[in-house]
C-alpha atoms as a PDB file:
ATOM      1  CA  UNK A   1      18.721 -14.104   7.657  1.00  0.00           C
ATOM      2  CA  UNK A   2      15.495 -14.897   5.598  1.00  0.00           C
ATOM      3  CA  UNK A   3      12.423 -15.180   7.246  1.00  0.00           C
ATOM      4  CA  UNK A   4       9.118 -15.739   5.343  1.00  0.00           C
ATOM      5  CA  UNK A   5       5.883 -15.079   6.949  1.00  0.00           C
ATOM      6  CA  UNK A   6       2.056 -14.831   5.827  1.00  0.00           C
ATOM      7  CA  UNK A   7       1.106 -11.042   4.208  1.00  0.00           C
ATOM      8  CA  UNK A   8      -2.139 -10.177   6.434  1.00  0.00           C
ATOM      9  CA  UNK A   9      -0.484  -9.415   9.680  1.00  0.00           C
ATOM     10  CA  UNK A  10       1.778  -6.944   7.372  1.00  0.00           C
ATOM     11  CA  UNK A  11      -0.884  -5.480   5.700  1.00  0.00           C
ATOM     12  CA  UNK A  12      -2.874  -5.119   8.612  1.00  0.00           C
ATOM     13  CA  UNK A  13       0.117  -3.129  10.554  1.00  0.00           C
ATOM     14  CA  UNK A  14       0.148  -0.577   7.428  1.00  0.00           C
ATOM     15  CA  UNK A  15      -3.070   0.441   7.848  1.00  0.00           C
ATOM     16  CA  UNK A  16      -2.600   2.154  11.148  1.00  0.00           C
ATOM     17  CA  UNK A  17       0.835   3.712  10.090  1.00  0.00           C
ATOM     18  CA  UNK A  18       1.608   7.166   9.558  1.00  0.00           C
ATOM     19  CA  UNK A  19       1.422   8.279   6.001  1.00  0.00           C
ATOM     20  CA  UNK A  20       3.611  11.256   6.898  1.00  0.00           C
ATOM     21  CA  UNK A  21       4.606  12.366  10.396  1.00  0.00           C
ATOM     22  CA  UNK A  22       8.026  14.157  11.480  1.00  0.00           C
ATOM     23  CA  UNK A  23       8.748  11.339  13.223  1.00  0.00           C
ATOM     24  CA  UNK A  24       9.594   8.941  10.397  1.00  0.00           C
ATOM     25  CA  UNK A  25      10.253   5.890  12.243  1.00  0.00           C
ATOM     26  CA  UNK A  26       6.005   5.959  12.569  1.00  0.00           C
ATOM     27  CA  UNK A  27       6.116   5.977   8.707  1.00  0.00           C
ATOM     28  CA  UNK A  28       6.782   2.573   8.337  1.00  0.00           C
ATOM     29  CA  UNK A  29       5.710  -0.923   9.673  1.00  0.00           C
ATOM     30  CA  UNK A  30       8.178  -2.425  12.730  1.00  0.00           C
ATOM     31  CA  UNK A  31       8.985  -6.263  12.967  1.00  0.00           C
ATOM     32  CA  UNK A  32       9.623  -7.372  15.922  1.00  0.00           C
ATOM     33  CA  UNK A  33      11.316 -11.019  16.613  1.00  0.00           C
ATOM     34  CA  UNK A  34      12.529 -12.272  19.613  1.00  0.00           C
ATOM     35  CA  UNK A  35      14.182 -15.860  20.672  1.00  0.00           C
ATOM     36  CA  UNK A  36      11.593 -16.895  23.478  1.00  0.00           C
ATOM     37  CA  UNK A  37       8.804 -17.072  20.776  1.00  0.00           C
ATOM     38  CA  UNK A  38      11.075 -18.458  17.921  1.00  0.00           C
ATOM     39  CA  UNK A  39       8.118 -19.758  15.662  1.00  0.00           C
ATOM     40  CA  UNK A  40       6.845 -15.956  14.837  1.00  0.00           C
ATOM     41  CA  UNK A  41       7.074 -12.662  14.995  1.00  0.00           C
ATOM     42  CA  UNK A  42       4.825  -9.327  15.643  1.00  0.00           C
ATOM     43  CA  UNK A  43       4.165  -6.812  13.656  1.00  0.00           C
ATOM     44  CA  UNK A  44       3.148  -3.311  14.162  1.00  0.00           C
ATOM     45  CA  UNK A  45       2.011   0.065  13.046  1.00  0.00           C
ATOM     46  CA  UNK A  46       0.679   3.498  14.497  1.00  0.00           C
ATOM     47  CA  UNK A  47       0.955   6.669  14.256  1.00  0.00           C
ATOM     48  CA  UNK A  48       0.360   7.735  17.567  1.00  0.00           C
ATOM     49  CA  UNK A  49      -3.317   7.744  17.894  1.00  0.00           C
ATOM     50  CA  UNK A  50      -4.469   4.059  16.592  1.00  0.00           C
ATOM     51  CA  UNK A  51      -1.981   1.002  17.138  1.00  0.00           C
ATOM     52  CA  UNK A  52      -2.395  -2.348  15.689  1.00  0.00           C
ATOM     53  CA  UNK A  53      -0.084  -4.983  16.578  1.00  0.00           C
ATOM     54  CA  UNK A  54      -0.270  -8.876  14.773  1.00  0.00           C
ATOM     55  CA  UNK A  55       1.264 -11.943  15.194  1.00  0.00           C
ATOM     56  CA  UNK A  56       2.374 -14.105  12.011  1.00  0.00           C
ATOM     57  CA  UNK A  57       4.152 -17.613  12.525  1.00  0.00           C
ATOM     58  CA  UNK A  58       7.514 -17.279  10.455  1.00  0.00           C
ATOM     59  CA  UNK A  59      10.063 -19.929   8.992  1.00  0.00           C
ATOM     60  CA  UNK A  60      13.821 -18.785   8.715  1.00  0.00           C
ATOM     61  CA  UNK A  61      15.565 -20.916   5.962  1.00  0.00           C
ATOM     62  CA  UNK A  62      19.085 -21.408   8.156  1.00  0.00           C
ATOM     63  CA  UNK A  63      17.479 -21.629  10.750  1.00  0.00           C
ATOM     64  CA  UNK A  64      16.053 -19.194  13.831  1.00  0.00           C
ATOM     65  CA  UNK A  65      17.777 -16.326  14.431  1.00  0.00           C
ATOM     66  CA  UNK A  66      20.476 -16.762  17.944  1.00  0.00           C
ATOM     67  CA  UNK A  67      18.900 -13.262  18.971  1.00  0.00           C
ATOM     68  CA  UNK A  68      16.194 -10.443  18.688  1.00  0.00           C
ATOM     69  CA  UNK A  69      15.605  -8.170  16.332  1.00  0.00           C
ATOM     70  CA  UNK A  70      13.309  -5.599  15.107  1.00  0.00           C
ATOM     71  CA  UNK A  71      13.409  -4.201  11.968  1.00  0.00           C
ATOM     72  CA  UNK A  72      11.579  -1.031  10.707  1.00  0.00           C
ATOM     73  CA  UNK A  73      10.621  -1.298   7.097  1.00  0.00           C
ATOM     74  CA  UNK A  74       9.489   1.705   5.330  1.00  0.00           C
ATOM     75  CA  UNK A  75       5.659   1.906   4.222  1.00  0.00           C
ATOM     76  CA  UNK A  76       6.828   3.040   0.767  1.00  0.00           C
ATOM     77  CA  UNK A  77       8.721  -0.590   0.487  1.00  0.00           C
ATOM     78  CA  UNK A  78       5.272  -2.412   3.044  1.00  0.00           C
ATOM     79  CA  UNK A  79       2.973  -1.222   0.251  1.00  0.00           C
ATOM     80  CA  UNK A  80       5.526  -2.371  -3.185  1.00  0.00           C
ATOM     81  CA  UNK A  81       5.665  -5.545  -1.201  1.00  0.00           C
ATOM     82  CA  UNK A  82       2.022  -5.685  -0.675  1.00  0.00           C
ATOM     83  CA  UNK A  83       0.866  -5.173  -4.346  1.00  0.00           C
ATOM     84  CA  UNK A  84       2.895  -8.716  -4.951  1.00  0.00           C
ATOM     85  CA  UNK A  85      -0.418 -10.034  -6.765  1.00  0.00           C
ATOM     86  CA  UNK A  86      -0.808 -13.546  -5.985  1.00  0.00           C
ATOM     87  CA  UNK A  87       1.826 -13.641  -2.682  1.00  0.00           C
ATOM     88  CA  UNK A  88       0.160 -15.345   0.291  1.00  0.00           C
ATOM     89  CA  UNK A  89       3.523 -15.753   2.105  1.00  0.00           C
ATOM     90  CA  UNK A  90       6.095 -12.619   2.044  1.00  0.00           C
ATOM     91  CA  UNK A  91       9.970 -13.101   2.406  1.00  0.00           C
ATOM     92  CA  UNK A  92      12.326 -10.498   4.168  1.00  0.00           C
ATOM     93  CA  UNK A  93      15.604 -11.047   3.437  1.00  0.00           C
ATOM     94  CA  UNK A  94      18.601  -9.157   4.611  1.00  0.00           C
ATOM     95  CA  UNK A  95      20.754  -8.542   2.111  1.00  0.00           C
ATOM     96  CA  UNK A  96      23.414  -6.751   3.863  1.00  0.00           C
ATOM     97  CA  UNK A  97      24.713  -4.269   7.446  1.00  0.00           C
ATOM     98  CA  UNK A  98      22.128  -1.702   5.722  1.00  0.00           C
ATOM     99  CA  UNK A  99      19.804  -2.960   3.220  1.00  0.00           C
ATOM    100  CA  UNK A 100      16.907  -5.712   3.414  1.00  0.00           C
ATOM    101  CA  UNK A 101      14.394  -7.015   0.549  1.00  0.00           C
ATOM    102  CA  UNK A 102      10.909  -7.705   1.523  1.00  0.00           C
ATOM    103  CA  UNK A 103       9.005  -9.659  -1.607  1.00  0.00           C
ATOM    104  CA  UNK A 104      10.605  -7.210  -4.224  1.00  0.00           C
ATOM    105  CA  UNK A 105      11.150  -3.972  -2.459  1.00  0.00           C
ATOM    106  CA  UNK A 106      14.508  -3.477  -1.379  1.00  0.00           C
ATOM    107  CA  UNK A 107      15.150  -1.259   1.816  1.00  0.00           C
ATOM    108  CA  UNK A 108      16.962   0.791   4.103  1.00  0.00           C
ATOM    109  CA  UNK A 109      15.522   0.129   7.675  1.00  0.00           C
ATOM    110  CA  UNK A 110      13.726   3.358   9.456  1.00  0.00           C
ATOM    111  CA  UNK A 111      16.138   5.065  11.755  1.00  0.00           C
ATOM    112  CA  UNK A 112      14.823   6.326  15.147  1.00  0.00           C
ATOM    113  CA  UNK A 113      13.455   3.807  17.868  1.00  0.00           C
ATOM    114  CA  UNK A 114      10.274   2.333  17.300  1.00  0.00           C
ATOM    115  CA  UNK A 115       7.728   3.259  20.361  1.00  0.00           C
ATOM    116  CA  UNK A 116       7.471   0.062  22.878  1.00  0.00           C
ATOM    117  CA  UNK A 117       4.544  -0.382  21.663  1.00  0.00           C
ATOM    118  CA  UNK A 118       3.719  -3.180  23.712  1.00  0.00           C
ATOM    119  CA  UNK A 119       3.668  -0.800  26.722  1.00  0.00           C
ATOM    120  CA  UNK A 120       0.417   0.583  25.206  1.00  0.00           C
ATOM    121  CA  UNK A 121      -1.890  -2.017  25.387  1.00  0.00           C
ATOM    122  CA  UNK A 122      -3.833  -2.364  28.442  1.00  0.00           C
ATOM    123  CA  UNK A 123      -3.960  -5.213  30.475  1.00  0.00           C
ATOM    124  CA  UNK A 124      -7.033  -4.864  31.710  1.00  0.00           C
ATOM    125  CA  UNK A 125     -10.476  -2.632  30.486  1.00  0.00           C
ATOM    126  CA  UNK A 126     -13.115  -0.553  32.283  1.00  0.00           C
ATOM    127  CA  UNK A 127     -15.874  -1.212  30.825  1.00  0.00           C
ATOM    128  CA  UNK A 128     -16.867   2.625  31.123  1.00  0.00           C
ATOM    129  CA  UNK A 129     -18.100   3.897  27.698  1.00  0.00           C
ATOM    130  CA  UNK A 130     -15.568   6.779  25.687  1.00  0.00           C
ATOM    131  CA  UNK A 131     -15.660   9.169  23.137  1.00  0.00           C
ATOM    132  CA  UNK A 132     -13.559   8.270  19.481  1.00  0.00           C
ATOM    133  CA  UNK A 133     -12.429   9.897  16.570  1.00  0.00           C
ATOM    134  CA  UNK A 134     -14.380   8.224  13.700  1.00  0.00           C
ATOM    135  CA  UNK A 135     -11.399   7.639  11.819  1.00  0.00           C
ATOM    136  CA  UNK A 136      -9.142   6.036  14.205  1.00  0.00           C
ATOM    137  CA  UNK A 137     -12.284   3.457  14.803  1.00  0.00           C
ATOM    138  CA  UNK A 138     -12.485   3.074  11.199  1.00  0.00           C
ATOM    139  CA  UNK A 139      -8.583   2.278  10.397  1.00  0.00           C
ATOM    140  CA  UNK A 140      -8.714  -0.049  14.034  1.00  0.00           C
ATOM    141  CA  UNK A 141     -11.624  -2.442  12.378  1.00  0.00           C
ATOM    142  CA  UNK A 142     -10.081  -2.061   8.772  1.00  0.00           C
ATOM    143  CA  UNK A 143      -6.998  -3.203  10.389  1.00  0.00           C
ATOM    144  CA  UNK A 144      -8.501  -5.794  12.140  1.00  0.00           C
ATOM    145  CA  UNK A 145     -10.214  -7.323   9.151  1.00  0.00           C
ATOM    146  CA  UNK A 146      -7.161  -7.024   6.986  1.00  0.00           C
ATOM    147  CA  UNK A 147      -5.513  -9.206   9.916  1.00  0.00           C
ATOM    148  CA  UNK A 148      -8.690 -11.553   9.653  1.00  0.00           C
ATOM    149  CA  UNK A 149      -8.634 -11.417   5.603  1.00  0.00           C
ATOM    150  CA  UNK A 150     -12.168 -11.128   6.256  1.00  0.00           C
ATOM    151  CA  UNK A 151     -13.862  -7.746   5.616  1.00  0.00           C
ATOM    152  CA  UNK A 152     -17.043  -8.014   6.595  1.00  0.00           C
ATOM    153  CA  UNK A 153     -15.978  -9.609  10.458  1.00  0.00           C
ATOM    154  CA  UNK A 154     -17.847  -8.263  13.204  1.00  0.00           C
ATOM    155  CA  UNK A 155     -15.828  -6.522  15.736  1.00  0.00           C
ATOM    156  CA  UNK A 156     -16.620  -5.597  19.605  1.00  0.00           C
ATOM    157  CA  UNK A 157     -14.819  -2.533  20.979  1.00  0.00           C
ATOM    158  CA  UNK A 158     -13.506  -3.122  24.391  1.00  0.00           C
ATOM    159  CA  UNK A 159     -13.785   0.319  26.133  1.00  0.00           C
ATOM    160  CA  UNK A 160     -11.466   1.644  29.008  1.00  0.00           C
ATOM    161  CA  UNK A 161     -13.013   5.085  29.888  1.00  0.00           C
ATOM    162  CA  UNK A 162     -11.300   8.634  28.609  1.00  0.00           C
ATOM    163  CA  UNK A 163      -8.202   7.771  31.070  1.00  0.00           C
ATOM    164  CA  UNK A 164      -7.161   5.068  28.923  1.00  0.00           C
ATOM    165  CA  UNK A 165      -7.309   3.506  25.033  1.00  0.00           C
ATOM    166  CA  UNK A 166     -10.010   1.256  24.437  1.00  0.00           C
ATOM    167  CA  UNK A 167      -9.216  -2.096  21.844  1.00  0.00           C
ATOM    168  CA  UNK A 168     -10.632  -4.343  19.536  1.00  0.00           C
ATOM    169  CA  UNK A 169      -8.864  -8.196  19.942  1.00  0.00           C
ATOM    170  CA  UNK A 170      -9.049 -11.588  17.928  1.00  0.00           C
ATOM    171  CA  UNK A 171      -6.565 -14.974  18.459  1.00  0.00           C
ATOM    172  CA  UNK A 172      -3.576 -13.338  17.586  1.00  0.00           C
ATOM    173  CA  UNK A 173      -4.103  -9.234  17.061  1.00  0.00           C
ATOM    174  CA  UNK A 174      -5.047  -6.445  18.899  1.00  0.00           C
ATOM    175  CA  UNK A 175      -6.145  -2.698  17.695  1.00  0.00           C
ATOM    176  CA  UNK A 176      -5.469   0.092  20.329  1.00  0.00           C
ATOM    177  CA  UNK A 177      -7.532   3.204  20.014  1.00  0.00           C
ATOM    178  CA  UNK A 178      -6.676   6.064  22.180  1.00  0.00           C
ATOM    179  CA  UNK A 179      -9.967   8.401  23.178  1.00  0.00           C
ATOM    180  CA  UNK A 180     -11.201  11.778  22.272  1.00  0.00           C
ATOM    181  CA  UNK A 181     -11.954  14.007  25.129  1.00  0.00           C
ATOM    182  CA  UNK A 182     -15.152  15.244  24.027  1.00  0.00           C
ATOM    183  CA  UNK A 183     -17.559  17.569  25.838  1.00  0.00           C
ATOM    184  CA  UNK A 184     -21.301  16.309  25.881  1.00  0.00           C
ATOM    185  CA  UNK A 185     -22.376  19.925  26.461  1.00  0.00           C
ATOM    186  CA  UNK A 186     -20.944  21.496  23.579  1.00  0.00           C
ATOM    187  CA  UNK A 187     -23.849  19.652  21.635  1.00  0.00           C
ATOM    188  CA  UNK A 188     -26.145  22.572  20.208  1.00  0.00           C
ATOM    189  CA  UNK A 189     -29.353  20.760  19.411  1.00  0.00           C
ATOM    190  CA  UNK A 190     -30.244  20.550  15.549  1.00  0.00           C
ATOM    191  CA  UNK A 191     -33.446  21.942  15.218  1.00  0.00           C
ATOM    192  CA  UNK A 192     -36.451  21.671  12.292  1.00  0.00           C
ATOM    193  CA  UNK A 193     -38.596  24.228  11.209  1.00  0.00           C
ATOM    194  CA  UNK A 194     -42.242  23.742  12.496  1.00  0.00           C
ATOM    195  CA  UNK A 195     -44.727  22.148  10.402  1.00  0.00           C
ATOM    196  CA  UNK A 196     -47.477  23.992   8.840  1.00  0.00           C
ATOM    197  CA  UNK A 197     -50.156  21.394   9.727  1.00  0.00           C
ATOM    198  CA  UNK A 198     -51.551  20.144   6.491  1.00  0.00           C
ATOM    199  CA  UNK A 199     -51.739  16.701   6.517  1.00  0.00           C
ATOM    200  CA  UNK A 200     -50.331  14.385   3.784  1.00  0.00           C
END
């Protein structure tokens, strides 16, 4: 099976992976492929608290694949494969039972099963403002722009309330960021010293 795809939907999914959790099937970017969509495949990455999931349209040289599959390659081989200067459109090859090639990195897939991730994203949003770890909104629009291959792309932040994880969305990818449960009242008000008076 070789399957060759565009990088930014890749690149994208690494940036909401885990760089190191016990779970190391989060460490690592999952493909997902299945036969009723048979001109692409998803990818996706998270580790936990921020998902982002793309779609890239794929080409299989022998032909489409008879059945899913999801693969889970390894961020250590995502981000060799990623510093291909030059490579618009990535290839991942397997070679064998237990080891793929993606660009130049050769793999063994992540044990463990992947998180359904499609389960987490909402199919429908509140509208009722939440609270968000800085970071997770950060990594959700760098994603997002890495999927867009534009970095300066405005994004809107669909919220859902603290019950549930608000998104960001384009034509094609979606960013899932789970809330922070933050207490208005534990705000203790900064506070200046008076002025002396003198005008300047």
């Amino acid at each position: 099976m070789k399957m060759t795809f565009l990088k930014n939907a890749l690149q994208a999914a690494a940036v909401c992976a885990a760089k190191k959790d016990i779970r190391e099937y989060l460490v690592g970017v999952r493909v997902d492929y299945r036969i009723s969509a048979p001109e692409r495949a998803h990818f996706a990455g998270t580790d936990g608290h921020v998902l982002f999931v793309g779609r890239a349209e794929v080409e299989f040289e022998d032909g489409a694949p008879s059945a899913d599959f999801g693969v889970t390659v390894p961020l250590d081989a995502v981000k060799l494969a990623v510093k291909a200067a030059g490579r618009r459109r990535y290839v991942l090859l397997q070679l064998d039972g237990a080891r793929w090639v993606i660009n130049n990195a050769i793999f063994t897939p992540v044990d463990g099963c992947y998180p359904e991730f499609e389960e987490v994203i909402p199919r429908t949003v509140s509208g009722e403002k939440g609270q968000f770890d800085p970071e997770l909104l950060a990594r959700g629009c760098s994603a997002m722009r890495a999927y867009l291959g534009n970095e300066r792309a405005m994004l809107e932040l669909k919220h859902n309330g603290t019950a549930g994880p608000a998104v960001m969305q384009c034509a094609g990818a979606v960013a899932v960021i789970m809330p922070w449960n933050v207490d208005a009242a534990d705000y203790a008000v900064f506070t200046m010293p008076a002025k002396a008076g003198v005008a300047v």
